[in-house]
Protein backbone atom coordinates (compact mmCIF):
# COMPACT_ATOMS: atom_id res chain seq x y z
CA UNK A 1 31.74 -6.37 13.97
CA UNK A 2 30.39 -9.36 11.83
CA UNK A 3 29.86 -11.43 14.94
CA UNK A 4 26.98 -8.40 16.30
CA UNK A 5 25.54 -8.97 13.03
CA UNK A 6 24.89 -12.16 12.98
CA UNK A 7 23.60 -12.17 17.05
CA UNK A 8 20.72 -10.12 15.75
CA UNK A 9 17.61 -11.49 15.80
CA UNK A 10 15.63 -12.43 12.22
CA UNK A 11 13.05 -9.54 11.73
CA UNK A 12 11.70 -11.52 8.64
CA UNK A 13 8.26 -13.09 10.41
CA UNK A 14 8.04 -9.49 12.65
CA UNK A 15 7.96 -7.11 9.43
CA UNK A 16 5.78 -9.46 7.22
CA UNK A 17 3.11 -9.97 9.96
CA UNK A 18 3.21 -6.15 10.48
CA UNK A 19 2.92 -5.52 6.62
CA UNK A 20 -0.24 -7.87 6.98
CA UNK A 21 -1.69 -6.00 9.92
CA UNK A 22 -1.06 -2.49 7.71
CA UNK A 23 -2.90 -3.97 4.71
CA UNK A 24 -5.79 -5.35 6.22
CA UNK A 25 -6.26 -1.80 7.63
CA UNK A 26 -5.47 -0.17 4.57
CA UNK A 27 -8.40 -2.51 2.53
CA UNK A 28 -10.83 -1.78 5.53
CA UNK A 29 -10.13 1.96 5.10
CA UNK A 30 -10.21 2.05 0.57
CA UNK A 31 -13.33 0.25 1.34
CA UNK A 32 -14.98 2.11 3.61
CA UNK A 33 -14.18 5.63 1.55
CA UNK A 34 -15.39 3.43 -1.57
CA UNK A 35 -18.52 2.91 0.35
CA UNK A 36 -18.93 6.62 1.05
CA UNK A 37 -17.81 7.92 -2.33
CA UNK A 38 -19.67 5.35 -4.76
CA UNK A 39 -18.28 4.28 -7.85
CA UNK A 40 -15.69 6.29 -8.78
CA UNK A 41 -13.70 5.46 -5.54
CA UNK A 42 -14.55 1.78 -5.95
CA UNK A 43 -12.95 1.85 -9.68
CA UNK A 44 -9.83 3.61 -8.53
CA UNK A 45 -9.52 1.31 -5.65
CA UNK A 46 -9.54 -2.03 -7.29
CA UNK A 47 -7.64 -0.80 -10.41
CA UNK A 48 -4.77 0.86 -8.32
CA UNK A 49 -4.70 -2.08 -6.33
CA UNK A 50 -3.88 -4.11 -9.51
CA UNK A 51 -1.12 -2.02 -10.22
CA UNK A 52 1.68 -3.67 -7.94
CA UNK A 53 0.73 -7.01 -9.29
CA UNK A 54 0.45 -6.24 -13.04
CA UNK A 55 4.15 -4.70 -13.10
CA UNK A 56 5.80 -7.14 -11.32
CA UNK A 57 9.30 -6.00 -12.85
CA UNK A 58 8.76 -2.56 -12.10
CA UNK A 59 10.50 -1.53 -8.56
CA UNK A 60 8.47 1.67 -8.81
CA UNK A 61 5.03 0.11 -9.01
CA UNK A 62 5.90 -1.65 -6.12
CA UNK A 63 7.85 0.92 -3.90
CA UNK A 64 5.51 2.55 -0.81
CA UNK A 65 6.83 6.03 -1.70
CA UNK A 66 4.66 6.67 -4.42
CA UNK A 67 1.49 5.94 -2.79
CA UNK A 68 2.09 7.78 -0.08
CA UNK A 69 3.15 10.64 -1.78
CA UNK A 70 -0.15 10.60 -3.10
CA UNK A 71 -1.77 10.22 -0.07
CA UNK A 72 -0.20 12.83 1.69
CA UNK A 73 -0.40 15.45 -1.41
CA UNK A 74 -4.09 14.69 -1.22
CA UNK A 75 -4.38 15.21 2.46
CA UNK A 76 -2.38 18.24 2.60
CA UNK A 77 -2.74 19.84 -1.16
CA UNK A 78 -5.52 21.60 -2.52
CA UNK A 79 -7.43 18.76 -4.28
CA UNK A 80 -10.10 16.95 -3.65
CA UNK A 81 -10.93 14.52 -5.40
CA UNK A 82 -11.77 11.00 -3.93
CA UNK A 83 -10.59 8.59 -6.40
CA UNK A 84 -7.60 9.73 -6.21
CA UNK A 85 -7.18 9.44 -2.27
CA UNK A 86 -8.88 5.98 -2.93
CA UNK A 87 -6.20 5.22 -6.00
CA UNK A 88 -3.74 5.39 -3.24
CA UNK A 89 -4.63 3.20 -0.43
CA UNK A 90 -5.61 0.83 -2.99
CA UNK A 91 -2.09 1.02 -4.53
CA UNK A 92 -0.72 0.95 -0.96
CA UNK A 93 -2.27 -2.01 -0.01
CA UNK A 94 -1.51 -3.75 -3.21
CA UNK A 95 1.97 -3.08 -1.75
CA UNK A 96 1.57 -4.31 1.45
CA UNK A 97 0.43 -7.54 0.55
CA UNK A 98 2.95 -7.91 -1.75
CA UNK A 99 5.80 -7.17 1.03
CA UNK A 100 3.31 -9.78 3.35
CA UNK A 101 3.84 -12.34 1.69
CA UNK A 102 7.47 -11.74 0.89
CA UNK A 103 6.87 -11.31 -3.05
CA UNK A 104 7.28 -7.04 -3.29
């Protein structure tokens, strides 16, 4: 059973470029709802991208759940609010770049 294991293939460079890919998309899309929103979307973005970095310890601040959570409560709940959809691809992408460049 140990010898299948280590036949596999390393996944390492695979996952990172794809958490790349995912977080230059997820920058292009907090941006272009900051554009559209104004202000208040542009302040949620760039602090909630902070987030990930400032609590390096925490596992939480850097887990994908959250975010998405937050995404999808906003896309299916009843609130709209655009920061807040903002807050999370910025968060999201904070996350993503993290796991990029092997640091989250």
């Amino acid at each position: 059973m140990n010898a299948s294991l280590a036949a596999t293939p390393d996944v390492g460079p695979a996952r990172r470029i794809a958490w790349g890919v995912f977080a230059v998309f997820l920058a292009a899309f907090a941006v272009f709802e900051a554009v559209k929103y104004g202000l208040p979307t542009t302040a949620a973005a760039l602090v909630s991208l902070a987030v990930p970095f400032t609590f390096r310890t925490s596992r939480i601040a850097q887990s994908a759940l959250l975010p998405l959570a937050v995404l999808l409560f906003y896309t299916f709940g009843p609130i709209v609010f655009p920061p807040l959809f903002t807050a999370g691809l910025g968060w999201l992408t904070g996350v993503a770049i993290l796991r990029a460049v092997r640091r989250g």
